[in-house]
Protein backbone atom coordinates (compact mmCIF):
# COMPACT_ATOMS: atom_id res chain seq x y z
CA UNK A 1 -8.92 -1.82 -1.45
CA UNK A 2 -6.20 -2.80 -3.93
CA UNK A 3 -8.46 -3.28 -7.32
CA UNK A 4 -9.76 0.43 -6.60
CA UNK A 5 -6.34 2.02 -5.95
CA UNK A 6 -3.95 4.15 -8.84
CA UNK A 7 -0.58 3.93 -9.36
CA UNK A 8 1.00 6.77 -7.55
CA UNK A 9 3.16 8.53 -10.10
CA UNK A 10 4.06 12.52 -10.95
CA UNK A 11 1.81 14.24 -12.87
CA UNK A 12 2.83 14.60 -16.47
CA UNK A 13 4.27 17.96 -17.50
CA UNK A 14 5.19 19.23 -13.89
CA UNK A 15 8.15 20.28 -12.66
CA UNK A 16 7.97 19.28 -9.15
CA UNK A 17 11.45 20.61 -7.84
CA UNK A 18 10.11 24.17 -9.40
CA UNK A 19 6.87 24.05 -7.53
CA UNK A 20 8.54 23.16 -4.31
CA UNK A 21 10.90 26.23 -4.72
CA UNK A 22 8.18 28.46 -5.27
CA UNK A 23 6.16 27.02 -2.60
CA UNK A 24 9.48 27.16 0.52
CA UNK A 25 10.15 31.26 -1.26
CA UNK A 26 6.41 32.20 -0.53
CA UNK A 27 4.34 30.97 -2.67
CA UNK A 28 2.36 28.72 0.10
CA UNK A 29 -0.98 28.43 -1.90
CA UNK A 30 0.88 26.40 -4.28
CA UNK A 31 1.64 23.65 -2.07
CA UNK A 32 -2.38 22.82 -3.21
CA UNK A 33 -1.26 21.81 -6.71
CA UNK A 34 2.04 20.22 -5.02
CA UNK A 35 -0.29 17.47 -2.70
CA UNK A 36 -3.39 17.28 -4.91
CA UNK A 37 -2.06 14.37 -7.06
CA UNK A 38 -0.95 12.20 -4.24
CA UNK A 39 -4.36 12.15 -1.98
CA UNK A 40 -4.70 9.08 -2.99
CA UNK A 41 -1.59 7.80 -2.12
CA UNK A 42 -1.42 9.05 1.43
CA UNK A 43 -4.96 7.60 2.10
CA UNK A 44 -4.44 4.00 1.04
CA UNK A 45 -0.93 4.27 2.87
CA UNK A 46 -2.32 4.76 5.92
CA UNK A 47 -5.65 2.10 5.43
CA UNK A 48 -3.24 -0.73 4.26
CA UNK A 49 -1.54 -0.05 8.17
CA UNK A 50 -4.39 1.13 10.63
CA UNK A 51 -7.11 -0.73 8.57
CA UNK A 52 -9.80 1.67 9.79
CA UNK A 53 -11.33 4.74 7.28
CA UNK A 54 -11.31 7.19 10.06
CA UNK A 55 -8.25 6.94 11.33
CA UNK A 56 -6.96 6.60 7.94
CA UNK A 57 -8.48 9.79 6.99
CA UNK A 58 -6.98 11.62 9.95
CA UNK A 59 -3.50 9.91 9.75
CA UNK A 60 -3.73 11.25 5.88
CA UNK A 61 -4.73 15.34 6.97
CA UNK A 62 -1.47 14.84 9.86
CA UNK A 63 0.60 13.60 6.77
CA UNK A 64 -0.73 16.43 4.77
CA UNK A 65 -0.31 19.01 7.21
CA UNK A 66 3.34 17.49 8.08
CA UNK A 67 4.61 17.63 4.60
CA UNK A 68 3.90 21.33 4.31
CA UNK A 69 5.53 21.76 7.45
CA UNK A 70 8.40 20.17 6.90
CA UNK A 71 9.17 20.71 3.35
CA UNK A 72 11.90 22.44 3.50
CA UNK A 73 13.78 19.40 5.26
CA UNK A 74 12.66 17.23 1.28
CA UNK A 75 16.27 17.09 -0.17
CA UNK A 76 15.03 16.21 -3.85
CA UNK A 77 17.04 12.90 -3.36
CA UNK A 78 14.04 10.45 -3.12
CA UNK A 79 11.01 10.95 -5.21
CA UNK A 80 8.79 13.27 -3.53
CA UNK A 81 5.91 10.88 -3.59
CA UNK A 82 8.31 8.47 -1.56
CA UNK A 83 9.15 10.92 0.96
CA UNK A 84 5.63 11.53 1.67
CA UNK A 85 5.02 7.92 2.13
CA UNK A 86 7.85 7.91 4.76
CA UNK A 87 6.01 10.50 6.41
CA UNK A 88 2.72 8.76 6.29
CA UNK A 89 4.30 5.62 7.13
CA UNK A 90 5.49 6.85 10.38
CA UNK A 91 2.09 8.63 11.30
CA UNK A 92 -0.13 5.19 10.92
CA UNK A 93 2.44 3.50 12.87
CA UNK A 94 2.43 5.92 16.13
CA UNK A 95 -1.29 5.61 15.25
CA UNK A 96 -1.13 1.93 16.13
CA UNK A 97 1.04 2.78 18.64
CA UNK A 98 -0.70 4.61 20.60
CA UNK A 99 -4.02 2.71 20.06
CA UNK A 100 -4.88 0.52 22.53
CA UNK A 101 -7.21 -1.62 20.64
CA UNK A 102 -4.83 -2.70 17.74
CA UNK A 103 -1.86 -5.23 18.43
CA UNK A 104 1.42 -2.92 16.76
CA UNK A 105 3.41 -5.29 14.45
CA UNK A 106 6.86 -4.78 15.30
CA UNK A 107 8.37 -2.97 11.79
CA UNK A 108 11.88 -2.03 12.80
CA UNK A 109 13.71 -5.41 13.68
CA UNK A 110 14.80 -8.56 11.94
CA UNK A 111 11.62 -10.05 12.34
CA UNK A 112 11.11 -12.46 9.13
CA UNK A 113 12.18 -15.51 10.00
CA UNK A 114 8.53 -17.41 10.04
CA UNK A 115 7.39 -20.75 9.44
CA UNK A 116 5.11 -19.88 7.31
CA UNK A 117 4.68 -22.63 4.26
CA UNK A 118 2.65 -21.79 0.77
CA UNK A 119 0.55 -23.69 -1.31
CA UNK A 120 2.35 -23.78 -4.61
CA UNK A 121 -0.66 -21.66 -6.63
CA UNK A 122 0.40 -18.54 -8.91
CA UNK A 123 0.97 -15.06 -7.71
CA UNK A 124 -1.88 -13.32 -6.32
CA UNK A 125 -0.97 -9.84 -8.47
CA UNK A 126 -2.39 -12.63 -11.57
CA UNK A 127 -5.52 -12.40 -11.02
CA UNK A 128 -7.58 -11.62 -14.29
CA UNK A 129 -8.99 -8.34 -14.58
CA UNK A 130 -12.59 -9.64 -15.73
CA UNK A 131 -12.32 -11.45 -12.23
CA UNK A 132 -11.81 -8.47 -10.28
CA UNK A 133 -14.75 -6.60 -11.47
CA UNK A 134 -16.47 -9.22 -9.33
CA UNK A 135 -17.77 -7.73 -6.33
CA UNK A 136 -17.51 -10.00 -3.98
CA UNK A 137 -13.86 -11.21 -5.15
CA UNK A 138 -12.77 -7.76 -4.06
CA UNK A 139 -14.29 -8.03 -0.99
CA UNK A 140 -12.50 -10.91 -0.79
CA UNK A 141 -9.69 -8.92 -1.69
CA UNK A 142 -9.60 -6.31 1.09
CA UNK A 143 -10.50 -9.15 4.02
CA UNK A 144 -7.15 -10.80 2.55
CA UNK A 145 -5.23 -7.43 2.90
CA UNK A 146 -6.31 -6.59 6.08
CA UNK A 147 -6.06 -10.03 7.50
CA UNK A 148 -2.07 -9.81 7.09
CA UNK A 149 0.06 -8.05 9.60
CA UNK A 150 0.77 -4.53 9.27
CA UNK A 151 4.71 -5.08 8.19
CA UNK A 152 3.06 -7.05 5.24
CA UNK A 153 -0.07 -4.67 4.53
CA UNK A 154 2.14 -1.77 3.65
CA UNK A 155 4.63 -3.94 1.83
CA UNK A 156 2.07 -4.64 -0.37
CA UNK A 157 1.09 -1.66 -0.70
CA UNK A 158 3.83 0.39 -1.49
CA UNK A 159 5.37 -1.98 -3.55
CA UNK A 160 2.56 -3.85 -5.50
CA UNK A 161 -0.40 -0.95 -5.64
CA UNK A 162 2.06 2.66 -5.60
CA UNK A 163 3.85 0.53 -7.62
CA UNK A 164 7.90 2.17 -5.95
CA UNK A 165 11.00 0.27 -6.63
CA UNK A 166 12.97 -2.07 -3.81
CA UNK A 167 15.20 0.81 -3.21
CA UNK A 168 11.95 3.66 -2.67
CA UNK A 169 10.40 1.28 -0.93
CA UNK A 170 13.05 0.49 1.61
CA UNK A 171 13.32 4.31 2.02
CA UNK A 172 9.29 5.16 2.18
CA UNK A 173 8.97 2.33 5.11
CA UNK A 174 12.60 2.67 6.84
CA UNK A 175 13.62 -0.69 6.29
CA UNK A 176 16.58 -2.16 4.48
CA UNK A 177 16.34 -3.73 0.71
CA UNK A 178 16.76 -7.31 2.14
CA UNK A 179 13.75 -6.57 4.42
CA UNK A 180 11.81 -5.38 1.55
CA UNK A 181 12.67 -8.59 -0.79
CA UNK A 182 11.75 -10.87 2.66
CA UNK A 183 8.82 -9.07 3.30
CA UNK A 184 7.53 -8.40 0.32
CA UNK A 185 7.91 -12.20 -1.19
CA UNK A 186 6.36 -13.37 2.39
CA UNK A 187 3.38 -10.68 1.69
CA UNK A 188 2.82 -12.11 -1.99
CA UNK A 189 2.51 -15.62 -0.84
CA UNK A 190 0.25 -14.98 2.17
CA UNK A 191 -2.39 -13.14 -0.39
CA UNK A 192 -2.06 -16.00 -2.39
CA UNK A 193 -2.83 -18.55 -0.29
CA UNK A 194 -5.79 -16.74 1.26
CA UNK A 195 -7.04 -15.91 -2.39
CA UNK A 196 -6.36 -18.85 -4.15
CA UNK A 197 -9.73 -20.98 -2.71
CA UNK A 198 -11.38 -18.31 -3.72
CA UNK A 199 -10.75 -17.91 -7.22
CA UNK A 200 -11.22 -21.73 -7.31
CA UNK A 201 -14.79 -21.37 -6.49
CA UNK A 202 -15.66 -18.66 -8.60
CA UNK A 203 -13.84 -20.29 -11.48
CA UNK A 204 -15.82 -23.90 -10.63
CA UNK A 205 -19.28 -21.36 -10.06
CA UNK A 206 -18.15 -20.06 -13.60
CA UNK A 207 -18.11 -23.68 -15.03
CA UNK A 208 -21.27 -24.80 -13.85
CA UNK A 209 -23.33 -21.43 -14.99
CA UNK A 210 -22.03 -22.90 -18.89
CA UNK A 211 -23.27 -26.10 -18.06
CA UNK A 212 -19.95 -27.97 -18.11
CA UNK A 213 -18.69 -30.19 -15.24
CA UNK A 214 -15.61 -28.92 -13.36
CA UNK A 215 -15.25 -32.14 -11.77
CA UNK A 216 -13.95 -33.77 -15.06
């Protein structure tokens, strides 16, 4: 879920472009130290799409696996860690593809024109920390996420939790920057709508526990 996830970001004191030239002139068992950091990353990828831990886990060892494969097609001119969210991008969507028991949002066209309306509340990303240690408000939190279509579950996630600029992002997922900025704004106010009643109660649950009256 989103409270649990890290920021996806390269190590400190590595030279990745080194380690990758070591690893495509032989050095293979590197590619270990190369991946390690970004398990993470490829995991929640893959969950914020497929919404289902096994597949997620088995989307993330084909990503894995792929990567390694086909590192000497990485060019150095995204961030590696957005590259391999391309690739695991594109593995949880022929994922949904192929499965017959999930509905695959179409991700490729000009599909954000909606009617969709929001409640003018603040941005769900707001939400106090202190609140989130609550462990039913994350719960809360991941039924939200995986409510939303996939086109809006990875926005999220790329953008929000891996924390990738518009311009990464629109290369991890394939899409363009306006698609990102549509999507991604879209994405925001759907998890704040679906969020929003219940911070209201907890806040109002909150109230009552000090003996005040939230009804004032």
């Amino acid at each position: 879920m989103l409270a649990s996830t890290v920021r996806a970001v390269k190590p400190p004191g590595r030279d990745e472009a080194a380690l990758i030239t070591r690893i495509l002139e032989g050095e293979t068992a590197l590619f270990q130290e190369l991946i390690l950091p970004y398990h993470r990353l490829v995991y929640v990828t893959a969950y914020a799409i497929v919404c289902n831990k096994e597949d997620a886990e088995d989307i993330s060892q084909e990503a894995i696996l792929k990567s390694f494969r086909y590192l000497a097609s990485f060019r150095g001119e995204a961030k590696f860690s957005t590259w391999l969210t391309q690739i695991t991008a594109n593995e949880a969507r022929m994922r949904l593809r192929r499965d017959k028991r999930a509905k695959f949002d179409s991700l490729d066209g000009d599909d954000d024109n909606d009617d969709f309306c929001p409640i003018q509340l603040r941005d769900w990303r707001e939400i106090p920390s202190e609140a989130l240690e609550n462990s039913e408000l994350r719960e809360e939190l991941a039924k939200a996420l995986t409510s939303l279509p996939a086109k809006y579950r990875e926005i999220l996630v790329v953008r929000d939790v891996q924390q990738l600029n518009i311009e990464e992002t629109a290369v991890a997922l394939g899409i363009s920057v306006a698609q990102v900025k549509t999507r991604l704004h879209r994405a925001r106010m759907r998890m704040r709508d679906l969020l929003a009643p219940k911070l209201l109660l907890k806040t109002k649950r909150s109230l009552f526990k000090k003996g005040l009256n939230p009804w004032r």
